[in-house]
Protein backbone atom coordinates (compact mmCIF):
# COMPACT_ATOMS: atom_id res chain seq x y z
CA UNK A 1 43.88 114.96 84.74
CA UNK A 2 43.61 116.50 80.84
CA UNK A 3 47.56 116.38 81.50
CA UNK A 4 48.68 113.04 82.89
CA UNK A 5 46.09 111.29 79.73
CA UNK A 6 47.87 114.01 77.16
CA UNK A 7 51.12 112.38 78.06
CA UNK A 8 50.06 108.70 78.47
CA UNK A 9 48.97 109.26 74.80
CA UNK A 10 52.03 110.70 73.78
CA UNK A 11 54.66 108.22 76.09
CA UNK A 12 52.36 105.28 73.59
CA UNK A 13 52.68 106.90 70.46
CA UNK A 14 56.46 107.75 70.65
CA UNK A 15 56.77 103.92 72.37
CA UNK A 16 55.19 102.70 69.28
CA UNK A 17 57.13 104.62 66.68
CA UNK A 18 60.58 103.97 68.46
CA UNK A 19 59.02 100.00 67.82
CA UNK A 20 58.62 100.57 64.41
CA UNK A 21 61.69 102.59 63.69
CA UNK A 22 64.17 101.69 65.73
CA UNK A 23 64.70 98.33 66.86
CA UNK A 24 67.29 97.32 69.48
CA UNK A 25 70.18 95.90 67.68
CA UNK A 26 70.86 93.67 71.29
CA UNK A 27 69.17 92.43 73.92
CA UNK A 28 70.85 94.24 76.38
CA UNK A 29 70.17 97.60 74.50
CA UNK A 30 66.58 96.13 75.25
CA UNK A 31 66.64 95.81 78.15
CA UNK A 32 67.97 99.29 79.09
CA UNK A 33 65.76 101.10 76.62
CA UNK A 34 62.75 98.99 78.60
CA UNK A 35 64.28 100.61 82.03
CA UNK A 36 64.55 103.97 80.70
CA UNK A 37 60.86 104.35 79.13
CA UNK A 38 59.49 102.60 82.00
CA UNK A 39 60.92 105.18 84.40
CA UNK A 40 59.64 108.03 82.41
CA UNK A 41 56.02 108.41 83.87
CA UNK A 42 57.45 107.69 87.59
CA UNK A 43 59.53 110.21 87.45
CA UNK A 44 57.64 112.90 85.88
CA UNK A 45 55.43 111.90 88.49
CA UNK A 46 57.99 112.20 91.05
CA UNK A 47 58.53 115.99 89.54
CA UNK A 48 54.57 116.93 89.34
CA UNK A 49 54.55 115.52 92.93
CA UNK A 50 57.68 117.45 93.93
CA UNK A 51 56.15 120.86 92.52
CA UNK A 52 52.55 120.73 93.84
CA UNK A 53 54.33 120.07 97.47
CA UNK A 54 56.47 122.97 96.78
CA UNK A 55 53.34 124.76 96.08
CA UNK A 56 51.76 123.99 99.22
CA UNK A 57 54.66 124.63 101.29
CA UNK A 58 54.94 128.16 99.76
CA UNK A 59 51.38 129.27 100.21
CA UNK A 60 51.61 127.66 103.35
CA UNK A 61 54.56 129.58 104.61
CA UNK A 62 53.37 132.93 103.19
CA UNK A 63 49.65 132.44 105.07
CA UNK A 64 51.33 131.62 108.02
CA UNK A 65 53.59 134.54 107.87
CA UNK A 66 50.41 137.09 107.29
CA UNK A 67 48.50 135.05 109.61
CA UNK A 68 51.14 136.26 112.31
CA UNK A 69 51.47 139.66 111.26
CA UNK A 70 47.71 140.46 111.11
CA UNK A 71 46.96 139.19 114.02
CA UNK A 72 49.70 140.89 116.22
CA UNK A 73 48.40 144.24 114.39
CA UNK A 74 45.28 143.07 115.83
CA UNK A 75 46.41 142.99 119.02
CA UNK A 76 48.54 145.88 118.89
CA UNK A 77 45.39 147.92 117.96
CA UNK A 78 43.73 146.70 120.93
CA UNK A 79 46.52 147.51 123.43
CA UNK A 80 46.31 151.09 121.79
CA UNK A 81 42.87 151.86 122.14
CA UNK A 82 43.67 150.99 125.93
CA UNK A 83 46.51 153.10 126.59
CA UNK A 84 44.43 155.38 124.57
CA UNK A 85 41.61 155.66 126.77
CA UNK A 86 43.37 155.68 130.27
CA UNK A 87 45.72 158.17 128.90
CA UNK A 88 42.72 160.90 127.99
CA UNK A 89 41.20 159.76 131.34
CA UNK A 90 44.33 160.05 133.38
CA UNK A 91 44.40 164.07 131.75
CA UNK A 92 40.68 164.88 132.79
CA UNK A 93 42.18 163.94 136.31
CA UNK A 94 45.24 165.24 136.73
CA UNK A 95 45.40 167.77 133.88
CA UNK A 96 49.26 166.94 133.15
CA UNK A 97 50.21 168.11 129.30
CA UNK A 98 52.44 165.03 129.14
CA UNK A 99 49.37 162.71 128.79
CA UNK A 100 48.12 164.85 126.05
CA UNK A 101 51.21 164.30 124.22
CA UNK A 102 51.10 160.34 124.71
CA UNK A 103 47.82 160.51 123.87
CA UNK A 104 48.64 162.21 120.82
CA UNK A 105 51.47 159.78 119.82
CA UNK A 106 49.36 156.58 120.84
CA UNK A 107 46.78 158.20 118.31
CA UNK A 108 48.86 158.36 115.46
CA UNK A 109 50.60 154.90 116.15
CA UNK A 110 46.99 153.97 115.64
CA UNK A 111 46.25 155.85 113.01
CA UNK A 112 49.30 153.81 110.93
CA UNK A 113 48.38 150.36 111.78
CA UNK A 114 44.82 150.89 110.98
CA UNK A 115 45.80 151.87 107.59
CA UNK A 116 47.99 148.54 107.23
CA UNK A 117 45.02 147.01 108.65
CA UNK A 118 42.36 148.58 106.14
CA UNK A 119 44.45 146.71 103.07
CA UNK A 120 43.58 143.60 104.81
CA UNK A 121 39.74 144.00 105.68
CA UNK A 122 38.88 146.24 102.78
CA UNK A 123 35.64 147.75 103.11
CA UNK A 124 35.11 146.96 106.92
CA UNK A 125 32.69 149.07 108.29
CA UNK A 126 34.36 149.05 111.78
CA UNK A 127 37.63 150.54 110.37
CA UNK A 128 35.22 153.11 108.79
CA UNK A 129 33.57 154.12 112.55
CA UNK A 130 37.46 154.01 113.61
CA UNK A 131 38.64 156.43 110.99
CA UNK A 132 35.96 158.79 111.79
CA UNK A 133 36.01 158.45 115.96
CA UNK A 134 40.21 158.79 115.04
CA UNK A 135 39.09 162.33 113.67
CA UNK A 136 36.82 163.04 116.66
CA UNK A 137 39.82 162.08 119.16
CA UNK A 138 42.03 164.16 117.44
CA UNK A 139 40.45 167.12 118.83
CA UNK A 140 40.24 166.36 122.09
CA UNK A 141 43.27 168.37 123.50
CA UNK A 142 41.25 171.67 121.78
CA UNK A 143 38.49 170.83 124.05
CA UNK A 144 36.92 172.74 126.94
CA UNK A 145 37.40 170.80 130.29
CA UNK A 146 33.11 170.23 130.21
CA UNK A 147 33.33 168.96 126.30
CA UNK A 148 36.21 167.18 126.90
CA UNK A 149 34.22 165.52 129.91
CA UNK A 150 31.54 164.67 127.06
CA UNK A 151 33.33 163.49 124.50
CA UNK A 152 35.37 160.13 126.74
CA UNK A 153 31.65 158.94 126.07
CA UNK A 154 33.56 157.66 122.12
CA UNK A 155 36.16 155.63 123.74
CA UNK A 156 33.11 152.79 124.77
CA UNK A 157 31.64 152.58 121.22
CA UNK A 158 35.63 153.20 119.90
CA UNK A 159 36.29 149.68 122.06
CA UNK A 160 33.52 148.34 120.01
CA UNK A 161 34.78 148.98 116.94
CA UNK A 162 38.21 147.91 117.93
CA UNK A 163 36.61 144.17 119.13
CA UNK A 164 34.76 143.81 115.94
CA UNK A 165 37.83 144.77 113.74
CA UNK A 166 39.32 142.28 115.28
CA UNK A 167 36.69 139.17 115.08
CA UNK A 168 36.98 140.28 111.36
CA UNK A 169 40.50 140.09 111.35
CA UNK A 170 40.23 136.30 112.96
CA UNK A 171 37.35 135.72 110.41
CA UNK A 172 39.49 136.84 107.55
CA UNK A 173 42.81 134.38 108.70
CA UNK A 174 39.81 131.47 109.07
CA UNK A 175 38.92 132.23 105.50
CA UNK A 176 42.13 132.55 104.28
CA UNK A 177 43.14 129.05 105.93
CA UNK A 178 40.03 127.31 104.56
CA UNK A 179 41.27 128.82 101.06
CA UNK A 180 44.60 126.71 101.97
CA UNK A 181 43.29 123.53 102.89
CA UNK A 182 40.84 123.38 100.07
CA UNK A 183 43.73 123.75 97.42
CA UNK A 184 45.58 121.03 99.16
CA UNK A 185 42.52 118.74 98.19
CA UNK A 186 42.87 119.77 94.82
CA UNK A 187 46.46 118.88 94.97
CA UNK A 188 45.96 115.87 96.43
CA UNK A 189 42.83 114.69 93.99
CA UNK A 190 45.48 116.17 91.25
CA UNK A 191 48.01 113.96 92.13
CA UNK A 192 46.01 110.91 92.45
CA UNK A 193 44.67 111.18 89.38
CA UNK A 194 48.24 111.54 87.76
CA UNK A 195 49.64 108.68 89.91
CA UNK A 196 46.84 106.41 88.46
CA UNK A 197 47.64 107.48 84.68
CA UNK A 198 51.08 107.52 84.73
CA UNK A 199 51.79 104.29 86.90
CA UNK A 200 48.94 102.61 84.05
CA UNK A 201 51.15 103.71 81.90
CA UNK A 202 54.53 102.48 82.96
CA UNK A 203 52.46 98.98 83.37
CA UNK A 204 51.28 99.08 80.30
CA UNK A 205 55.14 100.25 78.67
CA UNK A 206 56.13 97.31 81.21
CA UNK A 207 53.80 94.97 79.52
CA UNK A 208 55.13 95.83 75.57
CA UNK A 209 58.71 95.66 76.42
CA UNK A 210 57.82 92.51 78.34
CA UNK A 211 56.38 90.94 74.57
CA UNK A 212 59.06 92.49 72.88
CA UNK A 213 61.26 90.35 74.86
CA UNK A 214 59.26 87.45 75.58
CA UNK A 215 58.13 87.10 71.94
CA UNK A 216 60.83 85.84 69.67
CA UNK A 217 61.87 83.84 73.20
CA UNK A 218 58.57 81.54 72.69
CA UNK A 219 59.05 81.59 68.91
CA UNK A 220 62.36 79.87 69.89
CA UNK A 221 60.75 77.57 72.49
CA UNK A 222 58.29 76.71 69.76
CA UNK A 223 60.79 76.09 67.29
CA UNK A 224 63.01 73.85 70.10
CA UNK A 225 59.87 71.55 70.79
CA UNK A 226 58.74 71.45 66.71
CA UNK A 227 62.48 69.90 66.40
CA UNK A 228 62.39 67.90 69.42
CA UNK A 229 59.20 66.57 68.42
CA UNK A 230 60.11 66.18 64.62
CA UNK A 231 57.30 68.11 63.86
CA UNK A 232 58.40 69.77 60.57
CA UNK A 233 55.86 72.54 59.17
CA UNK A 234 56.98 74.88 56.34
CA UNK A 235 55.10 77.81 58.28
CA UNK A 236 56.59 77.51 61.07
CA UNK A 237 60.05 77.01 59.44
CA UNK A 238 59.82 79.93 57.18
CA UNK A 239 58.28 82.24 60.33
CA UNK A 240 61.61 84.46 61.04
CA UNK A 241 62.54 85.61 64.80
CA UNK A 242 62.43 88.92 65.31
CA UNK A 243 63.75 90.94 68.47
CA UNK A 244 67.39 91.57 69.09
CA UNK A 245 70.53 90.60 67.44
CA UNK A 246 71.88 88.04 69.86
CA UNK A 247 68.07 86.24 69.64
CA UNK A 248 67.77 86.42 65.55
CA UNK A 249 71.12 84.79 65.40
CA UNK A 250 70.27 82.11 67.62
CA UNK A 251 67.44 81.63 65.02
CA UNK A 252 69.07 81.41 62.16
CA UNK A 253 71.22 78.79 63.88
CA UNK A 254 68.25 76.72 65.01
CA UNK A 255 66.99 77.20 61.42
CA UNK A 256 70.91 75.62 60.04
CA UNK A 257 69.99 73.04 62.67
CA UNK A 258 66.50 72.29 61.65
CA UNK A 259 68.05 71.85 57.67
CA UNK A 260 71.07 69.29 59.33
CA UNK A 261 68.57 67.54 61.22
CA UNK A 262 66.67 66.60 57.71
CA UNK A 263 69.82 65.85 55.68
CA UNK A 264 70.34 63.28 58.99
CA UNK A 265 66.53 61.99 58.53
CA UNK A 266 67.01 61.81 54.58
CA UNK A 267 70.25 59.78 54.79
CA UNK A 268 69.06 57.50 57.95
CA UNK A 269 65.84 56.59 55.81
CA UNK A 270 67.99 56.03 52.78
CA UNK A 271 70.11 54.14 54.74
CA UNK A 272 67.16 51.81 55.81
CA UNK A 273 65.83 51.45 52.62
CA UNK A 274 69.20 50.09 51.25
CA UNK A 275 70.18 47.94 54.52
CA UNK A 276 66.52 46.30 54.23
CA UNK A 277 67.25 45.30 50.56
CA UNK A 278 71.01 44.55 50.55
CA UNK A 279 69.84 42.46 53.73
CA UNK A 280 66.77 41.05 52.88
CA UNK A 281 67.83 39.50 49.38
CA UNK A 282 70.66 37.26 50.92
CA UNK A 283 68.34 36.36 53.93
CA UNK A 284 65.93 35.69 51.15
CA UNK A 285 68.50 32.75 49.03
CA UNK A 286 69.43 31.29 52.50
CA UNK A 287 66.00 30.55 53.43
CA UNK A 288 65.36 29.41 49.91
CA UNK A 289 68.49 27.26 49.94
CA UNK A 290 67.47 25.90 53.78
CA UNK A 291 63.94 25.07 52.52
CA UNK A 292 65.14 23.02 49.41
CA UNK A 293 67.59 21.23 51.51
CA UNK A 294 64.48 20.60 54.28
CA UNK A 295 62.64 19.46 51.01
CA UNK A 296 65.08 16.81 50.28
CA UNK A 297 66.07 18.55 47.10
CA UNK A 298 69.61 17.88 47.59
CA UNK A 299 69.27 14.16 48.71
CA UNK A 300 68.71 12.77 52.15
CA UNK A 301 70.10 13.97 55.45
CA UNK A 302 71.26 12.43 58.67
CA UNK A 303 69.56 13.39 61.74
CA UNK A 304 72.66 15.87 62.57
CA UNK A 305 72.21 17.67 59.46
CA UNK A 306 68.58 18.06 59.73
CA UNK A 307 69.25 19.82 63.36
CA UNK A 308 71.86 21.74 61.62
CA UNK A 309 69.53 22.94 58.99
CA UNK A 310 66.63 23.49 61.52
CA UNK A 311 68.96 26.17 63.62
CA UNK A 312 69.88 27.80 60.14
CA UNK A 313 66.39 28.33 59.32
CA UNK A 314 65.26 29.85 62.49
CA UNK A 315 67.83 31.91 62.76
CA UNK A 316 67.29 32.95 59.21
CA UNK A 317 63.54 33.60 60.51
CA UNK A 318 65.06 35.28 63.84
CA UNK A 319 67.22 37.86 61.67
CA UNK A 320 64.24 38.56 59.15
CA UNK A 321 62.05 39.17 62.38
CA UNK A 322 64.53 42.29 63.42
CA UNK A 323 65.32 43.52 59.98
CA UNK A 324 61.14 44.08 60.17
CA UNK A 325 61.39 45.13 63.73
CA UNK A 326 63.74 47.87 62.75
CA UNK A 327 61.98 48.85 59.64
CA UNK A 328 58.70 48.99 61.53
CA UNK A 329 60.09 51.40 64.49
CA UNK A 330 61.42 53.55 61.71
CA UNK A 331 58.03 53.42 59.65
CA UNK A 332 56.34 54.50 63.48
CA UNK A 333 58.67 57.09 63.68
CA UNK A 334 57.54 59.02 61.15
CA UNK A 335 53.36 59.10 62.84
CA UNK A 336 51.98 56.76 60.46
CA UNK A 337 47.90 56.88 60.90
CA UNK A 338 46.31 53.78 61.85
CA UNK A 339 43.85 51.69 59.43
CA UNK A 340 40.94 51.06 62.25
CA UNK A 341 38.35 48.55 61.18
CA UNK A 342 36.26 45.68 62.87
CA UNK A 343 38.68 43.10 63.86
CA UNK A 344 38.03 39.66 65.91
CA UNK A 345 41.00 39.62 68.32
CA UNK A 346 40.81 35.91 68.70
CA UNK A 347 42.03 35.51 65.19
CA UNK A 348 44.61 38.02 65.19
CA UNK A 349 46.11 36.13 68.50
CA UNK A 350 45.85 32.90 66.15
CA UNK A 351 47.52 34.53 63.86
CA UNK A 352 50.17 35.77 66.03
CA UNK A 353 50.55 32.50 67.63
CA UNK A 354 51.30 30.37 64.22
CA UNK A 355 54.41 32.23 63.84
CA UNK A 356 55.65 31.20 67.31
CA UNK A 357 54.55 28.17 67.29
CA UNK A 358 57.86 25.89 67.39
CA UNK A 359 59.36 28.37 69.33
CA UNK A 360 56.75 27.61 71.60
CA UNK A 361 57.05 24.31 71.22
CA UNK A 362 61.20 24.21 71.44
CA UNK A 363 60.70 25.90 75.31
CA UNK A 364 57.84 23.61 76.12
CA UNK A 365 55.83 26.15 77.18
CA UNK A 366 52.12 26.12 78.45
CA UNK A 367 49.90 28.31 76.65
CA UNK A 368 46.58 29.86 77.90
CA UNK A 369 44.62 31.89 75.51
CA UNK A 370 40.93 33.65 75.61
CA UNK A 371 38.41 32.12 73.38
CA UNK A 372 36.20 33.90 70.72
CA UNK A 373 35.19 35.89 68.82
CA UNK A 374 35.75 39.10 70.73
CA UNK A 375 35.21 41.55 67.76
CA UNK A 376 36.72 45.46 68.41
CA UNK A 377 37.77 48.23 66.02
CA UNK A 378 41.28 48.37 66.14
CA UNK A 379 44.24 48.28 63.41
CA UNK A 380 45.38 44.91 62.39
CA UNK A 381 48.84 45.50 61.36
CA UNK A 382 49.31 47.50 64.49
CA UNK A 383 47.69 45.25 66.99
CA UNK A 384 49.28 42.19 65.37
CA UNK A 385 52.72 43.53 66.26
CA UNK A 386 51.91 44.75 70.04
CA UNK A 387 50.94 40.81 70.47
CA UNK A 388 54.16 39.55 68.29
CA UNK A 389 56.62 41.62 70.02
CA UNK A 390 55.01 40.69 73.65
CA UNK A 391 54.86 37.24 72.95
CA UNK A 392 58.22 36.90 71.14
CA UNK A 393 59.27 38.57 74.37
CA UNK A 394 57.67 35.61 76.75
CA UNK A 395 59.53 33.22 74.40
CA UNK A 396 63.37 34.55 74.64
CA UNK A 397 62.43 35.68 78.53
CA UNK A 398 60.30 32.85 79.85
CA UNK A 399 61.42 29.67 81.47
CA UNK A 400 61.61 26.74 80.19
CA UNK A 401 58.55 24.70 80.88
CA UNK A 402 56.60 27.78 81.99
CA UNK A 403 53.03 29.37 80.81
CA UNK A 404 52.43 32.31 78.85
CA UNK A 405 48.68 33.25 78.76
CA UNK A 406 46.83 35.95 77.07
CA UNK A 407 43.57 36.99 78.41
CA UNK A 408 40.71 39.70 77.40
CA UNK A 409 38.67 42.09 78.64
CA UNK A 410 36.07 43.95 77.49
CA UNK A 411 34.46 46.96 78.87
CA UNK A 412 31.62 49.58 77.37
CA UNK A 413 34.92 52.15 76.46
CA UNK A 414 38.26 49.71 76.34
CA UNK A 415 39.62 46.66 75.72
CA UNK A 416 42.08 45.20 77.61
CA UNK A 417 44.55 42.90 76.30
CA UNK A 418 47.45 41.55 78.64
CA UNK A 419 50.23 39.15 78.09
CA UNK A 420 52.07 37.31 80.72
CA UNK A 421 54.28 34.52 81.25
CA UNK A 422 56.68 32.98 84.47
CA UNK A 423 59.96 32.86 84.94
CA UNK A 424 62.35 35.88 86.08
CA UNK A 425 60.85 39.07 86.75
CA UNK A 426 62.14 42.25 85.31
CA UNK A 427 64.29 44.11 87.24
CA UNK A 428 63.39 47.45 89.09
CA UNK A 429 65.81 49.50 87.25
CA UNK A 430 64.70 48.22 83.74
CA UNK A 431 61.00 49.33 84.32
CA UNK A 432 61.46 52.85 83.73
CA UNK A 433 63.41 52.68 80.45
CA UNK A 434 61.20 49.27 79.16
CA UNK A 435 59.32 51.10 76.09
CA UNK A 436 62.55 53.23 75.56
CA UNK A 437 63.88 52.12 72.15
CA UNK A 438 67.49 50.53 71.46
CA UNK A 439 67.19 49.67 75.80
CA UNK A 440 68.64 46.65 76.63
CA UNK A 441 67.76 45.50 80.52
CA UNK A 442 70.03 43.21 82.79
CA UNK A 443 67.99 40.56 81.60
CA UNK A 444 70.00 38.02 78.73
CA UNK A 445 67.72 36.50 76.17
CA UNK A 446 67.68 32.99 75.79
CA UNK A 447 68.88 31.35 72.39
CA UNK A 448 71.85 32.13 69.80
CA UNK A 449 70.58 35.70 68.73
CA UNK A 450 70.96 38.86 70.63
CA UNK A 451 67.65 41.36 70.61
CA UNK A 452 67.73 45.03 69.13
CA UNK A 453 66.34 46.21 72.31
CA UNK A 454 63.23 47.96 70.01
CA UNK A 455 60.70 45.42 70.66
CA UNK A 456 58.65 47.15 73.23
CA UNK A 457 59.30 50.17 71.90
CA UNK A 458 58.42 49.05 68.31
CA UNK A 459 54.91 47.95 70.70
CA UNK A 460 54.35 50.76 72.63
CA UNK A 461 54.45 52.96 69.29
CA UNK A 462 51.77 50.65 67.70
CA UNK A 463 49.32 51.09 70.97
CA UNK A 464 49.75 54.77 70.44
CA UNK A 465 48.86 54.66 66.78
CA UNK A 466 45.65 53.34 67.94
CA UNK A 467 45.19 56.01 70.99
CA UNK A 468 45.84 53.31 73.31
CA UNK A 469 48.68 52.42 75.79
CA UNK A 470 50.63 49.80 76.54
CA UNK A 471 51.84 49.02 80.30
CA UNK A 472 53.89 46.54 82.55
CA UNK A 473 51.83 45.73 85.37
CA UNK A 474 52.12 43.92 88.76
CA UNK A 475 50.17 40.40 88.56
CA UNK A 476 50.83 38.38 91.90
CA UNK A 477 50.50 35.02 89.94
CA UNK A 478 52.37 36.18 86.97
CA UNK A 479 56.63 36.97 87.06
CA UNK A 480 56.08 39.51 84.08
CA UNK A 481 52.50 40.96 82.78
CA UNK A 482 52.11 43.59 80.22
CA UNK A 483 48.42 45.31 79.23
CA UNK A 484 47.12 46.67 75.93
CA UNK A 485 44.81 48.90 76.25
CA UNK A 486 42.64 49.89 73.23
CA UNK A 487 39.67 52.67 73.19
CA UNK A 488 36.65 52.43 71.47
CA UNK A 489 37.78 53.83 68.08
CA UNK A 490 35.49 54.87 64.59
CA UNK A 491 35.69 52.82 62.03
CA UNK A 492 37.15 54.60 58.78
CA UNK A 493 35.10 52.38 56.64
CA UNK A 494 31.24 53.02 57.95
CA UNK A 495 32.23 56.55 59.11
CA UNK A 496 30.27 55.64 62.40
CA UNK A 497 31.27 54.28 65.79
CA UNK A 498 29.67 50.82 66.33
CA UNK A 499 30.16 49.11 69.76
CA UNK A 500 32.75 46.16 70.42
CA UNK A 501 31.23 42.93 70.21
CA UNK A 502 32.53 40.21 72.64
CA UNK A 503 30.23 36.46 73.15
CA UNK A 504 29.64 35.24 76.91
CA UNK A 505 31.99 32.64 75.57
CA UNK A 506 34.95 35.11 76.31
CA UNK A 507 36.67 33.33 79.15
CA UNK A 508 39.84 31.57 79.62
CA UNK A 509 40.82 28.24 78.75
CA UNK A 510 43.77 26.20 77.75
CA UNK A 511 44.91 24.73 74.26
């Protein structure tokens, strides 16, 4: 155990100072230096493993082997003392001198295996009595016929001794076998315990080559969604991959890309700024010029003219509408923070509604409105657009003759604002991409001017400012329905949340 934890310190500390030193110079060096070290502890475990079984097998083999031979001495001792015995007893009777020489041999054939025997059970007491009754036997041939008689009494206690050398022969192998299996439970507890520290510590080598790899991969993930997301933070722009060669490069080129991507942002907003102003001050002198003309400045007009002039003014209005549109999507782009204060809704949809108004009026259009004051905290500059885009929407979509109604709801946590109008429903492949910006459905809008196709998106990115959402949905009286939906907000200005205020008079009606 004091082994496998020596080297799971010592695998860590020479992982961690190869880390510090040495770095892969590619990922695949990496990846095969990972392999390599993680390998280590399995196969010295592999080898301990190998060697204790080795071990085992040896002992094994060799206790086996004495096993065999100790017991077949045993034996042979036995079968001795037998042939011993009848041979001395087969002399009293027939008095042959052969038997006396058998009986002589068998003796010292004994003699020499009790000695091997004695190296086994040192100290026996039985191969003691043997030795000496061995002595005693020896003498037999020098005997008188009547002593001789007398002394055949030894070979029953002689048996004795033979019997009991032999239990303690069987005894001994028992031990000896015991003394086996008890070191292959060491062996085995060994080997656990190694096989627990030295797999933990190919996990845990598994686990730091796994960061070293993983690591500058999610610093490039992180840096992939910061740019997808335009999030732009010097910290996280100035943090440097680190890992191999083929993953630093592709950092440095996502840093080159990260620089391009704000020389594009700088120009595009530079662009803006000039477009707005080089467009803005012409727009500017032709509405001026339209309006002095509507003013009679220039003299009277006929009826034709006056039409004329009428179409060049609301175009005029219709251009100056997207060159805002476009400079508001741009403004949204770049996360401005919403102004939320207390707000009656019914006045901002007045508001809204004055600027459409001969629009309105040119498509003949019913209108249905909510009544107020429905008071919520909101952002007027935001919420004002979500209800100018939707409803300059209804205008250029709507049918001639139709309705366009905006009702209210308020609930304890939300407002709901929603927008429809009739006329031709939009199509099942536009839904998807509605709030998408530059998006341009099947749909054609109605009048002389073409749309930018970043209306609703221009609307969906002011409901967001306010933590809200804006959604098309399905209205069975209604060809085309959209919902704002606005969350009880705090007020910047009291620094407390105060809750929305809305009259029983909040109901539908028609102006």
């Amino acid at each position: 155990m004091d082994v496998s934890f020596t080297f799971f310190h010592r695998s860590l500390a020479m992982t961690s100072a190869a880390t510090r030193r040495w770095r892969p110079r590619s990922l695949l060096q990496l990846v095969l230096l990972a392999f390599l070290v993680v390998m280590l502890p399995l196969g010295v475990l592999m080898y301990q493993a190998g060697q204790a079984l080795s071990e085992l097998s040896r002992l094994a083999e060799v206790s086996a082997r004495q096993a065999v031979e100790e017991t077949r001495r045993a034996r042979t001792l036995g079968a001795l003392a037998v042939e011993m015995e009848r041979g001395a007893r087969q002399y009293e009777v027939v008095q042959q001198e052969s038997l006396l020489e058998i009986f002589s041999t068998r003796l010292e054939e004994f003699r020499d295996l009790l000695a091997q025997q004695q190296r086994l059970l040192t100290g026996s007491p039985d191969i003691r009595a043997l030795e000496e009754q061995l002595d005693e036997l020896a003498k037999l041939p020098e005997l008188s016929p009547e002593e001789y008689s007398e002394a055949l009494e030894q070979f029953s206690t002689f048996s004795e001794h033979v019997e009991g050398m032999r239990r303690e022969t069987n005894a001994r192998i028992d031990q000896r076998l015991d003394a086996i299996r008890s070191r292959a439970h060491d062996v085995q507890q060994r080997l656990w315990w190694q096989s627990g520290a030295l797999v933990s510590a190919s996990l845990l080598l598994m686990l730091l080559f796994t960061r070293l790899i993983i690591r500058p991969v999610r610093q490039l993930e992180r840096r992939i969604l910061g740019i997808g997301s335009g999030y732009q933070d010097g910290a996280v722009g100035a943090q440097r991959v680190q890992g191999p060669a083929e993953l630093v490069a592709l950092g440095e080129r996502l840093d080159w890309l990260t620089a391009r991507l704000d020389e594009l942002e700088a120009q595009k907003q530079q662009f803006l700024r000039h477009m707005s102003h080089e467009l803005k001050t012409p727009l500017a002198s032709v509405r001026e010029g339209s309006a002095l003309l509507s003013d009679g400045v220039a003299g009277e007009m006929t009826a034709r003219q006056r039409e004329v002039l009428e179409l060049i003014d609301s175009s005029g209005a219709e251009l100056q509408r997207l060159i805002e549109q476009l400079l508001d999507y741009n403004l949204l782009q770049h996360s401005r923070s919403a102004e939320i204060k207390r707000l009656d809704m019914a006045t901002v949809l007045r508001e809204v509604l004055a600027k459409h108004r001969l629009g309105l009026q040119s498509k003949d259009m019913r209108v249905e409105v909510f009544s107020g004051p429905l008071h919520w905290y909101a952002d007027h500059q935001a919420s004002a657009r979500v209800l100018d885009n939707l409803i300059s929407n209804a205008v250029a979509y709507g049918a001639d003759g139709g309705e366009l109604l905006v009702r209210a709801r308020a609930h304890h946590d939300r407002l709901e604002l929603e927008v429809a109008n009739t006329g031709e429903p939009i199509a099942e492949q536009d839904r998807p991409h509605l709030f998408e910006a530059f998006y341009q459905g099947q749909a054609r809008r109605k009048g002389a001017l073409k749309g930018s196709g970043i209306g609703l998106s221009v609307a969906a990115d002011c409901a967001r400012v306010q933590n809200g959402r804006l959604e098309l949905i399905d209205d069975p009286r209604w060809a085309v329905c959209f919902r704002l939906t606005l969350p009880v907000a705090q007020p910047q200005e009291e620094h407390k949340q105060m809750p929305a205020e809305t009259g029983s008079n909040a109901r539908d009606l028609t102006i």
